[in-house]
C-alpha atoms as a PDB file:
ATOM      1  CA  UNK A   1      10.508 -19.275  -3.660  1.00  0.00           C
ATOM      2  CA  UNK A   2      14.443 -19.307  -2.722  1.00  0.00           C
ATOM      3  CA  UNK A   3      16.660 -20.727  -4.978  1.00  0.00           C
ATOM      4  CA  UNK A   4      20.103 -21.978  -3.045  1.00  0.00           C
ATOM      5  CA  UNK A   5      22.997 -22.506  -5.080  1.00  0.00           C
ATOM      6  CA  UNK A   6      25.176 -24.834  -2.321  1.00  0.00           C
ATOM      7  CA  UNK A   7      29.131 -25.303  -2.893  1.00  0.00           C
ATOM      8  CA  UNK A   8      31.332 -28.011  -1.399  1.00  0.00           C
ATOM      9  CA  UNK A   9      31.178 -26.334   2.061  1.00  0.00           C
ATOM     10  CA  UNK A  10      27.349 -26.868   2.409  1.00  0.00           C
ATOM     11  CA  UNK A  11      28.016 -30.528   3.024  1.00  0.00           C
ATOM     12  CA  UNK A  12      30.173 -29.157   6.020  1.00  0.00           C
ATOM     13  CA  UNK A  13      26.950 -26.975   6.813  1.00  0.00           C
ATOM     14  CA  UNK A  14      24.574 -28.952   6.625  1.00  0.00           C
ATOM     15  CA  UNK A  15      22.714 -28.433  10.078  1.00  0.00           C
ATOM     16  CA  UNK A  16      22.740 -24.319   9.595  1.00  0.00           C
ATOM     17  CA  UNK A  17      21.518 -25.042   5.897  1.00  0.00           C
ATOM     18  CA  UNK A  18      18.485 -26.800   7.529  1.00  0.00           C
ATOM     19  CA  UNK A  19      17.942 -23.857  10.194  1.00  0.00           C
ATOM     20  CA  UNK A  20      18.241 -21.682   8.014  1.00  0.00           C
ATOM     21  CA  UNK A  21      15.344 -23.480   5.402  1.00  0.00           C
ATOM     22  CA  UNK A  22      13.377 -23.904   8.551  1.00  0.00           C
ATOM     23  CA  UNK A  23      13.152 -20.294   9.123  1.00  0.00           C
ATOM     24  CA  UNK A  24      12.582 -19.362   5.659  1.00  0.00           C
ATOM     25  CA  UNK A  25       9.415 -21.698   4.968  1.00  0.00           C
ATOM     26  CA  UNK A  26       8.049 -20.747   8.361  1.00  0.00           C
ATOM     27  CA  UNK A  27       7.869 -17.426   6.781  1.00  0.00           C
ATOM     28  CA  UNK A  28       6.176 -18.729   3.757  1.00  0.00           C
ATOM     29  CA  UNK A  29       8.853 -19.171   1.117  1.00  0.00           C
ATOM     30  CA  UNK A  30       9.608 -22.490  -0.827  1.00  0.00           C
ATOM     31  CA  UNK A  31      13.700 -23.882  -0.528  1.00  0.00           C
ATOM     32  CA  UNK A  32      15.096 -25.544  -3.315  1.00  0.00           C
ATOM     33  CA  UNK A  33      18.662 -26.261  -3.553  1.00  0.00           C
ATOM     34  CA  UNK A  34      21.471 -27.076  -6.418  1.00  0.00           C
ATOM     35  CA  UNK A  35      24.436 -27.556  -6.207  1.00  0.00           C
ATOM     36  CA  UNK A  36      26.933 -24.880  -7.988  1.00  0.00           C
ATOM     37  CA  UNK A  37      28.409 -27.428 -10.665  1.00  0.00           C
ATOM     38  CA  UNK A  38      25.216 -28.206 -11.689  1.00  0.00           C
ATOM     39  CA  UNK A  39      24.331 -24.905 -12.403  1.00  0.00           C
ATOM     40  CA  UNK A  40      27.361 -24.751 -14.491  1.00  0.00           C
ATOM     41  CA  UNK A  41      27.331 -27.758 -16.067  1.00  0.00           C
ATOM     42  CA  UNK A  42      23.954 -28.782 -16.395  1.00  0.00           C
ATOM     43  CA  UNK A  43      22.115 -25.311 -16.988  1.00  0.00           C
ATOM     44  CA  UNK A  44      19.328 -25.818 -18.798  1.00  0.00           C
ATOM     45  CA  UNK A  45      17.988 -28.926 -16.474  1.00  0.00           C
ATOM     46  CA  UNK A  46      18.290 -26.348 -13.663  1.00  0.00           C
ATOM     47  CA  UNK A  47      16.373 -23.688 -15.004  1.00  0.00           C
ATOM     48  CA  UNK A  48      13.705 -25.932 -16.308  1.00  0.00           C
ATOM     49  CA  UNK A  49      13.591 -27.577 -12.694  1.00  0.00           C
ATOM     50  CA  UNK A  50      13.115 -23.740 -11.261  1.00  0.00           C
ATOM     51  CA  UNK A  51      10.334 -23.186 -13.514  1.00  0.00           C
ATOM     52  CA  UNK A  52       8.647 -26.197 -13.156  1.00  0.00           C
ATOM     53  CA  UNK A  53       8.763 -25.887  -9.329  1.00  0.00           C
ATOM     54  CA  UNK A  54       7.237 -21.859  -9.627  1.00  0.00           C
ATOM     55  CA  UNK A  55       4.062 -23.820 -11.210  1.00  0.00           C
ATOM     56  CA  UNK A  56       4.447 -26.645  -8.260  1.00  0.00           C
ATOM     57  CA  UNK A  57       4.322 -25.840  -4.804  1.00  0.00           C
ATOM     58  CA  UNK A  58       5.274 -29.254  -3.517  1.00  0.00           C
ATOM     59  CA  UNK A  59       8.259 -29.055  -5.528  1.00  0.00           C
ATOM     60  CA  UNK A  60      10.792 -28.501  -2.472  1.00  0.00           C
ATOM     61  CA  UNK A  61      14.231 -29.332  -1.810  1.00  0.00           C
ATOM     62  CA  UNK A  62      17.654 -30.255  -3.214  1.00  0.00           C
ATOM     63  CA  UNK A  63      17.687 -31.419  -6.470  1.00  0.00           C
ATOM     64  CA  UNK A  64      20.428 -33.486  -7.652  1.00  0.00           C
END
């Protein structure tokens, strides 16, 4: 599993972003995205999202 922490310039990004996830699951790996201020300001939802989606292999994606 990748874990993506995006900033403001991944909305500017958006289409390499969804190369680049491409790539990765082809290869097997699960993409799931945050943004950075949640990360900061909402920690613990974050890490209880990450390992709730290590037990979940559907769980894929941005979370908001």
């Amino acid at each position: 599993m990748v874990v993506e922490l995006d900033g403001s310039q991944h909305v500017e990004q958006s289409d390499y972003d969804e190369r680049r996830d491409s790539f990765l699951r082809s290869r097997g790996f699960r993409v799931i995205r945050f943004w950075n201020n949640d990360v900061l300001v909402r920690t613990e939802s974050v890490l209880e999202t990450i390992f709730e989606a290590l037990h979940r292999r559907e769980m894929d994606g941005r979370f908001d």
